[in-house]
PDB file of N, CA and C in Angstrom:
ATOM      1  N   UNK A   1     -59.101 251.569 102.491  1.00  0.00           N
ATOM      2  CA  UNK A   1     -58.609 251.438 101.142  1.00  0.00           C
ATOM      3  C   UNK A   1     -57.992 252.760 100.681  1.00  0.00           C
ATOM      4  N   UNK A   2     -56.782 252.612 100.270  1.00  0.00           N
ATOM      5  CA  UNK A   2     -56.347 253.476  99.059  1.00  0.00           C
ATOM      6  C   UNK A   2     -56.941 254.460  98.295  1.00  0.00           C
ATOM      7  N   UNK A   3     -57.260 255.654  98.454  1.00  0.00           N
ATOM      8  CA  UNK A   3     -57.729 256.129  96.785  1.00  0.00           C
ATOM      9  C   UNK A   3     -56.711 256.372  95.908  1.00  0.00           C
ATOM     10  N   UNK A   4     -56.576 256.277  94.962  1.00  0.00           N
ATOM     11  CA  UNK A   4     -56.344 256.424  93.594  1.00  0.00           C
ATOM     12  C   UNK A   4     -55.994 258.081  93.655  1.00  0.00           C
ATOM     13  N   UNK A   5     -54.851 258.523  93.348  1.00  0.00           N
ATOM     14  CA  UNK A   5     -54.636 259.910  93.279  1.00  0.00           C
ATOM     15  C   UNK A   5     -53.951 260.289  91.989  1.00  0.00           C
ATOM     16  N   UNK A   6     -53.505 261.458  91.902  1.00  0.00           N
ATOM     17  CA  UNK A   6     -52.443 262.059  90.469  1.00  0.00           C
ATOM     18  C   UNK A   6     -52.426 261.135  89.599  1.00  0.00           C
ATOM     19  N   UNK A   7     -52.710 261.366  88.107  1.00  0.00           N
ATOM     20  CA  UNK A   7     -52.064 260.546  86.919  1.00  0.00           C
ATOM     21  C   UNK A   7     -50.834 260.803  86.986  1.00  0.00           C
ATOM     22  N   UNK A   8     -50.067 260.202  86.981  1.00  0.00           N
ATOM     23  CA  UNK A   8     -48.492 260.287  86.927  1.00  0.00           C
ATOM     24  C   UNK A   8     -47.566 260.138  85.483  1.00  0.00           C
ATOM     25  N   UNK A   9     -48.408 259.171  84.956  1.00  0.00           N
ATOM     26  CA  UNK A   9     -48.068 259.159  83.513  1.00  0.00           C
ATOM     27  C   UNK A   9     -49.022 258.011  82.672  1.00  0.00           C
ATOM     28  N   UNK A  10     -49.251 258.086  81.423  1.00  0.00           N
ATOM     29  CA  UNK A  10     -49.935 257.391  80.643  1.00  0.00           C
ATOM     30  C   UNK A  10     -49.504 256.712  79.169  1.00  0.00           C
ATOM     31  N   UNK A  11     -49.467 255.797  78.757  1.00  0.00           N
ATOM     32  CA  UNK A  11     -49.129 255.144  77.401  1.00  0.00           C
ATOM     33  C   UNK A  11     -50.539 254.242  76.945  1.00  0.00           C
ATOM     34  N   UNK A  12     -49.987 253.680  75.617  1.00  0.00           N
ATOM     35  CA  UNK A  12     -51.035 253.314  75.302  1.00  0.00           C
ATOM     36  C   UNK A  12     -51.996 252.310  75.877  1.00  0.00           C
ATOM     37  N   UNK A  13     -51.073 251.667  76.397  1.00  0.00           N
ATOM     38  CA  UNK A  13     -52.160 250.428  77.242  1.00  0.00           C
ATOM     39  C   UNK A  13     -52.936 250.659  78.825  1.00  0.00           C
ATOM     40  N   UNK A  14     -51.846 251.678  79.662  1.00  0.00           N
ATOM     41  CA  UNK A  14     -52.193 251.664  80.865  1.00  0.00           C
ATOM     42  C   UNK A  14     -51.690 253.060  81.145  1.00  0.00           C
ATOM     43  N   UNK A  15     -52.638 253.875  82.224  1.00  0.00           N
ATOM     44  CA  UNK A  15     -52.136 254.992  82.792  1.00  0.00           C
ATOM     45  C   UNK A  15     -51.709 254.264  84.270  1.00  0.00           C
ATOM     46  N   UNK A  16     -50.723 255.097  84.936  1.00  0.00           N
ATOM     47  CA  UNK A  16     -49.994 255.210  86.126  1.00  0.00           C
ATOM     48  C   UNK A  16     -50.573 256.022  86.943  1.00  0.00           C
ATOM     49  N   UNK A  17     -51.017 255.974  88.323  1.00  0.00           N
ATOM     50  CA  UNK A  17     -51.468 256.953  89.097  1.00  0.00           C
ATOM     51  C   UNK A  17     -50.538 256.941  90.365  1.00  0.00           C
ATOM     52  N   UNK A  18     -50.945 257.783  91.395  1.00  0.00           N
ATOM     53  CA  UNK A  18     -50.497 257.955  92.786  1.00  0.00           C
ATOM     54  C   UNK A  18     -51.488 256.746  93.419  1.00  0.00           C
ATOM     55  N   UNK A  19     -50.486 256.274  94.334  1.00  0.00           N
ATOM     56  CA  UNK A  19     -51.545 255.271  94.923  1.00  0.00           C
ATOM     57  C   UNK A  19     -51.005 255.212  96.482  1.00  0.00           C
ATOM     58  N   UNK A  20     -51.122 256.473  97.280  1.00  0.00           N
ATOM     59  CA  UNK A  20     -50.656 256.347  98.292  1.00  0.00           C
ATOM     60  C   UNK A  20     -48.744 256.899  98.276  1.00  0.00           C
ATOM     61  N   UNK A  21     -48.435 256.317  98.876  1.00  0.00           N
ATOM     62  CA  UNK A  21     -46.766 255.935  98.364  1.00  0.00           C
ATOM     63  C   UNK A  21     -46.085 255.665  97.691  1.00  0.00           C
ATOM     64  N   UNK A  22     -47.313 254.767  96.996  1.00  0.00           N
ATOM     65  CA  UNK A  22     -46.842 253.417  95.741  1.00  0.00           C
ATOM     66  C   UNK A  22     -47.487 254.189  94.669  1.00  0.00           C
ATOM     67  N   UNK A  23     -47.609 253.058  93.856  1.00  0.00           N
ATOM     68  CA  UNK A  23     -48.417 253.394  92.124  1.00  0.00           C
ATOM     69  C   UNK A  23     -48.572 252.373  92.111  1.00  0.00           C
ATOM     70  N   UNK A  24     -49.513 252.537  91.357  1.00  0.00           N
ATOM     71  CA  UNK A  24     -50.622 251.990  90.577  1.00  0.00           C
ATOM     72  C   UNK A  24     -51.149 251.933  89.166  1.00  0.00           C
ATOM     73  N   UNK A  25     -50.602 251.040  88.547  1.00  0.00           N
ATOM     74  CA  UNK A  25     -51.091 251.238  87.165  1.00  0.00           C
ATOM     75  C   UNK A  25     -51.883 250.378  86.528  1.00  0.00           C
ATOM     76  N   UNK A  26     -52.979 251.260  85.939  1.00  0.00           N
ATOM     77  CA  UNK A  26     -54.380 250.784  85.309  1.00  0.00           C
ATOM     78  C   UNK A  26     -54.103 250.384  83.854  1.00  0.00           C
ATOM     79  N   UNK A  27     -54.749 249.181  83.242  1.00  0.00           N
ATOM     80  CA  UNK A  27     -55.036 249.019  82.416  1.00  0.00           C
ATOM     81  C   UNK A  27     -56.134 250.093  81.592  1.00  0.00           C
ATOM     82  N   UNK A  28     -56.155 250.090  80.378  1.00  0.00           N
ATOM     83  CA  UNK A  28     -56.900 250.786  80.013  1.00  0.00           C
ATOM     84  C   UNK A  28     -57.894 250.156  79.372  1.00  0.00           C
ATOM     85  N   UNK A  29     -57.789 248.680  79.117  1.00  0.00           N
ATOM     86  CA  UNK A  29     -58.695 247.718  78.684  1.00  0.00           C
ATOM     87  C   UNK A  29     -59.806 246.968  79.715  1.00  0.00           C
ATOM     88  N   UNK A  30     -60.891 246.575  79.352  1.00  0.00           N
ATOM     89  CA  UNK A  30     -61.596 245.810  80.666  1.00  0.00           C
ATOM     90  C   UNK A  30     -61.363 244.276  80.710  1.00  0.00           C
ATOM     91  N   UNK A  31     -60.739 244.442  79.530  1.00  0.00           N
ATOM     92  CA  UNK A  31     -60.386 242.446  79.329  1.00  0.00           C
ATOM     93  C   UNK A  31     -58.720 242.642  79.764  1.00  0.00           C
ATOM     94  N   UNK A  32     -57.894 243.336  80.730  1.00  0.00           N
ATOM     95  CA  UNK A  32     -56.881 243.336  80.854  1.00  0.00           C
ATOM     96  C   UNK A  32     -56.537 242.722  82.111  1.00  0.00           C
ATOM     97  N   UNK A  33     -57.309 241.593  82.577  1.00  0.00           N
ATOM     98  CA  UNK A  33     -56.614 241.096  83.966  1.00  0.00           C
ATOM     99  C   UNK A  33     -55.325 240.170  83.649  1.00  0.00           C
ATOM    100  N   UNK A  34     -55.430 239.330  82.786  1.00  0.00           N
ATOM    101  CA  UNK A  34     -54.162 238.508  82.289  1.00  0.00           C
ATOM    102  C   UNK A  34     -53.359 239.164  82.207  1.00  0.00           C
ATOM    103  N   UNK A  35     -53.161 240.653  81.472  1.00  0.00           N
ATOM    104  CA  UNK A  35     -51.706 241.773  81.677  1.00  0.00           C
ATOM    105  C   UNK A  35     -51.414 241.964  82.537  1.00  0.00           C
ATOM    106  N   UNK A  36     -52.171 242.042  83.545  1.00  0.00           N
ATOM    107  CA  UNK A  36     -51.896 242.660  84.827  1.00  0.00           C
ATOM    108  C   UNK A  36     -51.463 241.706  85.740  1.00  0.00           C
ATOM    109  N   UNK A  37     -51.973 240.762  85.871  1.00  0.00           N
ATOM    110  CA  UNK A  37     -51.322 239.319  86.260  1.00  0.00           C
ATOM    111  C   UNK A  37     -50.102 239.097  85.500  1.00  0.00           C
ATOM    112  N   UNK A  38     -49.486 239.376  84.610  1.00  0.00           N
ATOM    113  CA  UNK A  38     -48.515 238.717  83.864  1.00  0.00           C
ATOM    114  C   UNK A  38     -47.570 239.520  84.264  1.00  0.00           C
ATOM    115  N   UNK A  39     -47.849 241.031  84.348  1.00  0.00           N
ATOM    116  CA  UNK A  39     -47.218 241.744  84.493  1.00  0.00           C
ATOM    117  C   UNK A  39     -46.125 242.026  86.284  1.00  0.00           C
ATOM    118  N   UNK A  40     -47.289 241.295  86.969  1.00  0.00           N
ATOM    119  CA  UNK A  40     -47.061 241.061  88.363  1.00  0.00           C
ATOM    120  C   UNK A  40     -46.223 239.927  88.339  1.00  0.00           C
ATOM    121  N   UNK A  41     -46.855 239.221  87.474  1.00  0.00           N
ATOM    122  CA  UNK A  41     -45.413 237.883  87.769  1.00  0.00           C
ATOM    123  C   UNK A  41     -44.229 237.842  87.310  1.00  0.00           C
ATOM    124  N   UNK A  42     -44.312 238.505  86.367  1.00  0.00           N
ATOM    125  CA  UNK A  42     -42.763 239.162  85.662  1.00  0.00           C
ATOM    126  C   UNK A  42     -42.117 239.495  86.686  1.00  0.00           C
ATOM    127  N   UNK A  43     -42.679 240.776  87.055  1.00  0.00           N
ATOM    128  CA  UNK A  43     -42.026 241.560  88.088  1.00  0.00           C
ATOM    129  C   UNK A  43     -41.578 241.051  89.440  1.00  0.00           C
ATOM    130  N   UNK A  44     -41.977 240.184  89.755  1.00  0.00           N
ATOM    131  CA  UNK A  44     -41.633 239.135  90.986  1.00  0.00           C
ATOM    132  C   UNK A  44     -40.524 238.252  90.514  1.00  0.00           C
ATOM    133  N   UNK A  45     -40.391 238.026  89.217  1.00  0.00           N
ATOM    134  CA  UNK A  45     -39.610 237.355  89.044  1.00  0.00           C
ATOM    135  C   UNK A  45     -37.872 237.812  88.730  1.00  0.00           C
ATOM    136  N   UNK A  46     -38.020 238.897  88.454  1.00  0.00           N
ATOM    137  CA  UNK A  46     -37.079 240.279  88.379  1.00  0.00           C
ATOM    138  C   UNK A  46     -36.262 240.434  89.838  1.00  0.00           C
ATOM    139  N   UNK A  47     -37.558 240.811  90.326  1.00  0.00           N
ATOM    140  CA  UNK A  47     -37.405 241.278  91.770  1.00  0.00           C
ATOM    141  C   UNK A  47     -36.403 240.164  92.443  1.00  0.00           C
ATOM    142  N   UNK A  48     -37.029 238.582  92.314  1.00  0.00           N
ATOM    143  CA  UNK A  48     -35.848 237.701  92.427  1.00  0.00           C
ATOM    144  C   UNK A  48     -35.058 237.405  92.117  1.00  0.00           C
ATOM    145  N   UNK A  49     -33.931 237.756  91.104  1.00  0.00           N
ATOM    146  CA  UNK A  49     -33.227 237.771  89.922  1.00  0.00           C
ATOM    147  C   UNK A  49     -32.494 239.354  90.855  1.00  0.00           C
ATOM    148  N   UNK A  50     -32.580 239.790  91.701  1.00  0.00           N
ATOM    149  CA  UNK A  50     -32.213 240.800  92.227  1.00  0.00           C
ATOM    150  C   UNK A  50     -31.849 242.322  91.307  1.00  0.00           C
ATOM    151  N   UNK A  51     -32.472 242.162  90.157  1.00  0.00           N
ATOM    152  CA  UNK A  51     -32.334 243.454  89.092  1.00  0.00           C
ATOM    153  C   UNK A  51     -33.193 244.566  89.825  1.00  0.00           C
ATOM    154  N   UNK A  52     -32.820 245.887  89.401  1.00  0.00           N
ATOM    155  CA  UNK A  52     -33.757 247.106  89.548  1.00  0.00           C
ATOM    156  C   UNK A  52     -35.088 246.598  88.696  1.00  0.00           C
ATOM    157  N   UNK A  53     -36.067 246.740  90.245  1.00  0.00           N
ATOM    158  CA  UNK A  53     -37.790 246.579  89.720  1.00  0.00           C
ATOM    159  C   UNK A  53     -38.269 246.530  91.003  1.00  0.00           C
ATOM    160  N   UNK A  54     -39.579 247.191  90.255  1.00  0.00           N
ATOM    161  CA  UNK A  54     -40.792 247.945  91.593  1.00  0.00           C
ATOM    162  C   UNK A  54     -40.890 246.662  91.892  1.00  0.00           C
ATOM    163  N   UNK A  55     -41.112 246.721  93.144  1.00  0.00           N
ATOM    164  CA  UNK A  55     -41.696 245.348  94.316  1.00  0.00           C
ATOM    165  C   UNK A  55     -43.066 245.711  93.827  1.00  0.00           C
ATOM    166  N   UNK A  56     -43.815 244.129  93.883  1.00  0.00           N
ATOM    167  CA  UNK A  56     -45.350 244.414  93.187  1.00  0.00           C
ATOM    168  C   UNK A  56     -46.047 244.086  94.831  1.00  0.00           C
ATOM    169  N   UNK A  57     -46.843 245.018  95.225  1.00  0.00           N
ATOM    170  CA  UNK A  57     -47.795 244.374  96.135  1.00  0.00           C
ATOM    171  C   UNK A  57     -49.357 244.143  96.295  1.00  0.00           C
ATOM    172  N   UNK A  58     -49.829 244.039  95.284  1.00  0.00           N
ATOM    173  CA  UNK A  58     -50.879 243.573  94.973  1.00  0.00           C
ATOM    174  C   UNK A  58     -51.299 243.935  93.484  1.00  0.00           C
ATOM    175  N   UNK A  59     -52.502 242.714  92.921  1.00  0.00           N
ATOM    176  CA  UNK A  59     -52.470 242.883  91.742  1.00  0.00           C
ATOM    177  C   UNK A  59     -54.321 242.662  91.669  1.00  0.00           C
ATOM    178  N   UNK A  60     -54.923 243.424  91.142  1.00  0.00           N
ATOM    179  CA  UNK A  60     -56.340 243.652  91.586  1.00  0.00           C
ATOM    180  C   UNK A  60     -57.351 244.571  90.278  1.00  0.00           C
ATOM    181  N   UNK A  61     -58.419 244.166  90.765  1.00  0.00           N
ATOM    182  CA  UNK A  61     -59.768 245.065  90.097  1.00  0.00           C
ATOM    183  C   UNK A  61     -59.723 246.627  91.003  1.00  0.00           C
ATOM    184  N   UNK A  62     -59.461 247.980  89.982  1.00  0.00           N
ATOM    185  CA  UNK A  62     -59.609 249.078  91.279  1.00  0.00           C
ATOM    186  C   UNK A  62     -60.606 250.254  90.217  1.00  0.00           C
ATOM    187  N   UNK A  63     -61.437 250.561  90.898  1.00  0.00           N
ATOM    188  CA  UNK A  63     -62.717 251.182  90.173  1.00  0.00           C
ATOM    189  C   UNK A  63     -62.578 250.219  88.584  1.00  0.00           C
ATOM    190  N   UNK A  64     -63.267 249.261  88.606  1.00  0.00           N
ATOM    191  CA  UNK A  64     -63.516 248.639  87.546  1.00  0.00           C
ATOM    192  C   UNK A  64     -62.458 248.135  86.533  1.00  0.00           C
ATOM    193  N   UNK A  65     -61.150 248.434  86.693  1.00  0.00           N
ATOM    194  CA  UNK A  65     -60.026 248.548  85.663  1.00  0.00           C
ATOM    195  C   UNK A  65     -59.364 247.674  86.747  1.00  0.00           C
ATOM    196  N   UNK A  66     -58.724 246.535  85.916  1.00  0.00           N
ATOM    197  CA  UNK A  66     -57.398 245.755  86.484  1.00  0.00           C
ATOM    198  C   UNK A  66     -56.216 246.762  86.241  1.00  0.00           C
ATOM    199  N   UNK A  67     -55.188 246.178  87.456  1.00  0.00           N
ATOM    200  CA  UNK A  67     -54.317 247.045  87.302  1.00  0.00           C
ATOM    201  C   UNK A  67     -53.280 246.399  88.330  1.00  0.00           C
ATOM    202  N   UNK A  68     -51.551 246.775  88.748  1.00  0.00           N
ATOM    203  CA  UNK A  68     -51.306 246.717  89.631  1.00  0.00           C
ATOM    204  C   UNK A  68     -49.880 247.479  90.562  1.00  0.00           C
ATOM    205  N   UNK A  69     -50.105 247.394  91.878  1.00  0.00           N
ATOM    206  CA  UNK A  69     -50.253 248.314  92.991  1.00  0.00           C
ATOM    207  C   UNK A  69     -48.262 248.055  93.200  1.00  0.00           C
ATOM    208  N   UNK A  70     -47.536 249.166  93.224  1.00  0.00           N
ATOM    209  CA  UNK A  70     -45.734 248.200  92.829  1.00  0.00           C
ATOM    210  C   UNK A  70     -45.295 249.439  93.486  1.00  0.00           C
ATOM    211  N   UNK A  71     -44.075 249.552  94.074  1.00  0.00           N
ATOM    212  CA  UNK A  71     -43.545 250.335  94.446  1.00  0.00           C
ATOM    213  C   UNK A  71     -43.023 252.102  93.798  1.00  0.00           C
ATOM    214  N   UNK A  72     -42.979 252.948  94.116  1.00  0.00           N
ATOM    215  CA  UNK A  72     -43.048 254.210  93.329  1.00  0.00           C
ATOM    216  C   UNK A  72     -41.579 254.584  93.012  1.00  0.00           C
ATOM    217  N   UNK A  73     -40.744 254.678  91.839  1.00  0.00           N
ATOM    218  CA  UNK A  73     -39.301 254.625  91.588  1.00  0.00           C
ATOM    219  C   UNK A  73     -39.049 256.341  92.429  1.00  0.00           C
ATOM    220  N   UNK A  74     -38.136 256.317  93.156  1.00  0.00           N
ATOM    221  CA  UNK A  74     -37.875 257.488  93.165  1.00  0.00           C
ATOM    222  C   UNK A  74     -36.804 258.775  91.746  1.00  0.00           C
ATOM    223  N   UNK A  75     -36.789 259.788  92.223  1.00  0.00           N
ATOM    224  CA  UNK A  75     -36.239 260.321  91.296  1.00  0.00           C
ATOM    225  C   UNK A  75     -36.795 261.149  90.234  1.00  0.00           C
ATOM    226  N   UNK A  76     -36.408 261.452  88.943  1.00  0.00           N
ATOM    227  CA  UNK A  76     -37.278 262.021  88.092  1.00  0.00           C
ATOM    228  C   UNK A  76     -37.288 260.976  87.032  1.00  0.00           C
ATOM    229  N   UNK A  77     -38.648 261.896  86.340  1.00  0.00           N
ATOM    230  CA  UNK A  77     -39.206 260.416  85.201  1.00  0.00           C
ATOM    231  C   UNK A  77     -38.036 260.053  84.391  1.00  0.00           C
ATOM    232  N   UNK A  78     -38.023 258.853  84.167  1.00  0.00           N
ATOM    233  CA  UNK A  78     -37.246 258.573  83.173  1.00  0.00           C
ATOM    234  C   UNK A  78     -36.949 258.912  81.647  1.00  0.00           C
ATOM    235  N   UNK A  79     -38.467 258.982  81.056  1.00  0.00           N
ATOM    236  CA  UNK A  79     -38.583 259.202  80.115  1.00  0.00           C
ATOM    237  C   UNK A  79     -37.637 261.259  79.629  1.00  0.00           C
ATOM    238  N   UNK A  80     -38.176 261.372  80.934  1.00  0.00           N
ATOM    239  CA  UNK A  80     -37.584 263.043  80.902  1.00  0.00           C
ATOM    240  C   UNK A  80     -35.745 262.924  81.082  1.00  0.00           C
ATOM    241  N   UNK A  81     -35.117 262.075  81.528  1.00  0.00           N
ATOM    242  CA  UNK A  81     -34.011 261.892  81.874  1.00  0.00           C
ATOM    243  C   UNK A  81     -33.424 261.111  80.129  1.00  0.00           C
ATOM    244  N   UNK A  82     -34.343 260.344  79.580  1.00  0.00           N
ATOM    245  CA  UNK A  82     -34.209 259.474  78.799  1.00  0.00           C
ATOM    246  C   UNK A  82     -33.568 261.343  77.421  1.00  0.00           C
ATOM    247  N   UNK A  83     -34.484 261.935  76.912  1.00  0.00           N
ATOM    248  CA  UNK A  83     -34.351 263.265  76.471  1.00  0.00           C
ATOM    249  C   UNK A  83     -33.338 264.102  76.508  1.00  0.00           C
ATOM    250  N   UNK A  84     -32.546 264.588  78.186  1.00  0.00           N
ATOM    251  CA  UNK A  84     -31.767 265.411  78.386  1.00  0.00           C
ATOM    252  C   UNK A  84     -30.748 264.726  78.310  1.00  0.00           C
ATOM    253  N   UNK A  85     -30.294 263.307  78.247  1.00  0.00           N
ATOM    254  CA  UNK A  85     -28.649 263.081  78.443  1.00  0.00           C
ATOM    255  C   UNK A  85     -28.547 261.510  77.527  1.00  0.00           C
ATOM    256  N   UNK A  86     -27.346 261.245  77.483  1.00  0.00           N
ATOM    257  CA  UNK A  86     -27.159 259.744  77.374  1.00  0.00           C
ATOM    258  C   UNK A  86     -26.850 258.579  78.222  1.00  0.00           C
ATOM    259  N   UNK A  87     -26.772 259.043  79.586  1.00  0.00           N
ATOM    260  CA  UNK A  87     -26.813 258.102  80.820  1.00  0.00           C
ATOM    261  C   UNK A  87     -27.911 257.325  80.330  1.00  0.00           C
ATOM    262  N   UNK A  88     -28.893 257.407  80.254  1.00  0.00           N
ATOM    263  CA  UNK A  88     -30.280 256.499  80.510  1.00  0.00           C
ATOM    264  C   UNK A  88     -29.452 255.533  79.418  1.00  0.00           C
ATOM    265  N   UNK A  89     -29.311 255.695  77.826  1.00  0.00           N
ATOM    266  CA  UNK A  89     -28.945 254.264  77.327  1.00  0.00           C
ATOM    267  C   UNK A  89     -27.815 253.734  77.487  1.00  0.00           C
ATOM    268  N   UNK A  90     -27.023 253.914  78.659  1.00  0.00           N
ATOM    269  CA  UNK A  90     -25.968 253.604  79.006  1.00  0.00           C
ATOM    270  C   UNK A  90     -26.669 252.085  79.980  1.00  0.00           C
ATOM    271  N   UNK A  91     -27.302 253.038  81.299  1.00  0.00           N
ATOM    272  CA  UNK A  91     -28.181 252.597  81.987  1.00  0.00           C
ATOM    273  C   UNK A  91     -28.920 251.203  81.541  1.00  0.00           C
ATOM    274  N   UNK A  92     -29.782 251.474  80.735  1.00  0.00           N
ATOM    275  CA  UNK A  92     -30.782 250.577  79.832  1.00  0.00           C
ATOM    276  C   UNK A  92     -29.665 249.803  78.958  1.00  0.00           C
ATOM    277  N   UNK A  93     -28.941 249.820  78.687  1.00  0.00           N
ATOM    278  CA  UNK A  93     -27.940 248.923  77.559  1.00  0.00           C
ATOM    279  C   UNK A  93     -27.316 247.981  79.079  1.00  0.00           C
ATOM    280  N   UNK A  94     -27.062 248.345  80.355  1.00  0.00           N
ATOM    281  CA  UNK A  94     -26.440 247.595  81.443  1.00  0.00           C
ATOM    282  C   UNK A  94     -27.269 246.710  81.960  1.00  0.00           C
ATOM    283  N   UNK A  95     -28.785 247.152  81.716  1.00  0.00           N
ATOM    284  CA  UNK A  95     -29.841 246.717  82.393  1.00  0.00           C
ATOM    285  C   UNK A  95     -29.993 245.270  81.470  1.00  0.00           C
ATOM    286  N   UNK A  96     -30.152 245.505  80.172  1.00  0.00           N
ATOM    287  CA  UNK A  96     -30.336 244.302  79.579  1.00  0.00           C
ATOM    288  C   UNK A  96     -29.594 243.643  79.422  1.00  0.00           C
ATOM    289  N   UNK A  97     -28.378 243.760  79.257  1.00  0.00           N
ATOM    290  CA  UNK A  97     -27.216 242.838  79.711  1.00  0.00           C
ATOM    291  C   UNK A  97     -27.487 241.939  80.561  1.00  0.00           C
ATOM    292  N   UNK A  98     -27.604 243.060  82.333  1.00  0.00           N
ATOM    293  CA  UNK A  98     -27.675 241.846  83.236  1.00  0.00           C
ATOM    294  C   UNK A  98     -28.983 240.855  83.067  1.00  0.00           C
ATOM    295  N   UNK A  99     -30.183 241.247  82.906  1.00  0.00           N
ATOM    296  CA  UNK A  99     -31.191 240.902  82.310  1.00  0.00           C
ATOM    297  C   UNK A  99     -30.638 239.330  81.401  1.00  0.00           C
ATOM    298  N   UNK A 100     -29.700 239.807  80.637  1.00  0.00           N
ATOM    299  CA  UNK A 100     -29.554 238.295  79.917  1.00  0.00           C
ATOM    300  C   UNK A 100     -29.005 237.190  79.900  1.00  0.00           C
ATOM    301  N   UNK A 101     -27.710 237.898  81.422  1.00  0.00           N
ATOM    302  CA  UNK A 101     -27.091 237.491  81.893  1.00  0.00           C
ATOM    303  C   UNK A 101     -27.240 236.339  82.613  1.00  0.00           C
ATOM    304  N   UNK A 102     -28.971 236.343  82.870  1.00  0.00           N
ATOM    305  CA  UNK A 102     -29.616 235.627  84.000  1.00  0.00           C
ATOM    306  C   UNK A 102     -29.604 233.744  83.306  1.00  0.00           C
ATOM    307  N   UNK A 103     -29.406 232.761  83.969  1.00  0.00           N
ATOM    308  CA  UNK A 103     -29.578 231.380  83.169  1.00  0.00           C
ATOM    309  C   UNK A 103     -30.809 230.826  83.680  1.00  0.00           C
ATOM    310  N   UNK A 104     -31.727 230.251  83.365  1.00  0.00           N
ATOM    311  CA  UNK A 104     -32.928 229.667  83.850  1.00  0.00           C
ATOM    312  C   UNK A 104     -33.716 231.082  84.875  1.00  0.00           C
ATOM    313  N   UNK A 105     -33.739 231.911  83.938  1.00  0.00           N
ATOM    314  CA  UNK A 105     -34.535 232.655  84.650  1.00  0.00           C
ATOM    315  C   UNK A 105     -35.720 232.523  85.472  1.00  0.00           C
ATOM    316  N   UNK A 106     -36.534 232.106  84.775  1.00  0.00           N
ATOM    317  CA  UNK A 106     -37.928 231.707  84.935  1.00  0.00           C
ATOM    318  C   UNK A 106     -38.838 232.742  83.941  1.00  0.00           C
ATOM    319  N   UNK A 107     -37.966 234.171  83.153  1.00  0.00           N
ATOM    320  CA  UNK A 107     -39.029 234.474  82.870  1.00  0.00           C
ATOM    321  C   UNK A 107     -39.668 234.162  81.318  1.00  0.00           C
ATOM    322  N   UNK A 108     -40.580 234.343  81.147  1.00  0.00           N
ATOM    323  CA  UNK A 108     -41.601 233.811  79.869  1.00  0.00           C
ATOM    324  C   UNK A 108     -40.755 234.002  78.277  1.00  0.00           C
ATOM    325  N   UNK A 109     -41.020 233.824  77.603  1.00  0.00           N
ATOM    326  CA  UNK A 109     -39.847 234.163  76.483  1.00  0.00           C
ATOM    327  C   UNK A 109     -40.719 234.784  75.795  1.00  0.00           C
ATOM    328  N   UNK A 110     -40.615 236.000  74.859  1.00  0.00           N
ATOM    329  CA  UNK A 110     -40.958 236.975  74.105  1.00  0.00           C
ATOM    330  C   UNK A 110     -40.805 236.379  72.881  1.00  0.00           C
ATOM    331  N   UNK A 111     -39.949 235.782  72.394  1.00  0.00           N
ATOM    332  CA  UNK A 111     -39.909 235.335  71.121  1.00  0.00           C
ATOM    333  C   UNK A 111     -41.107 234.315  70.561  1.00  0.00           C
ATOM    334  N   UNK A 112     -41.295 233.235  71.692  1.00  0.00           N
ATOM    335  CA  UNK A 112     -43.033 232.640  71.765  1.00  0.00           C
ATOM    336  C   UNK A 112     -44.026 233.521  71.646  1.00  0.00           C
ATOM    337  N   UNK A 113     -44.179 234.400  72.843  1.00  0.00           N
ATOM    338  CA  UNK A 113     -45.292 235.011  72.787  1.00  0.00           C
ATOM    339  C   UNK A 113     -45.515 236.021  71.920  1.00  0.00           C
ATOM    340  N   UNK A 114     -44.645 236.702  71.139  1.00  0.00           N
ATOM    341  CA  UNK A 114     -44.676 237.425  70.028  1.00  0.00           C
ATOM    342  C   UNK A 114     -44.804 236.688  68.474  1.00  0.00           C
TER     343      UNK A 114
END
């Protein structure tokens, strides 16, 4: 098994760690397996939809915290890239485009679940 290495980054719901190659990101809740599941199926569903997104490869209990295990983006953080320039909402404004672009996606609608 894997250990769990470097925090890589943290928000309010879930920190990000090193997980080998990959990452790994923990919930920070103990009732968070449904996020983490939801979050995996999103992302599979992306992934098919052929958009930029971490390949998920497993989605699991790891020291007590659900969480799950997705490919590690290369590059520098975004959020730090997001700061120094205006590429990123160039980027992110293309992303959701194609994102909406998609017809019968499959994925869940936000406007329900919100």
């Amino acid at each position: 098994m894997t250990e769990i290495g470097r925090l890589l980054g943290s928000g309010k719901e879930a920190e990000v760690f090193e997980y080998g190659a990959l990452a790994l990101k923990l919930y920070k809740h103990a009732a968070a397996k449904a996020s983490a599941f939801r979050e995996g199926a999103n992302l599979a569903i992306v992934e098919r939809l052929s958009l930029p997104a971490p390949k998920v490869h497993a989605v699991g209990e790891f020291d007590g915290r659900w969480g799950v295990v997705m490919d590690r983006a290369p590059g520098s953080c975004f959020a730090e890239r997001f700061v120094s320039a205006c590429a990123p909402f160039e980027e992110m404004a293309q992303l959701h485009r194609r994102l909406h672009q998609q017809s019968d996606d499959g994925l869940p609608s936000l406007t329900a679940r919100l």
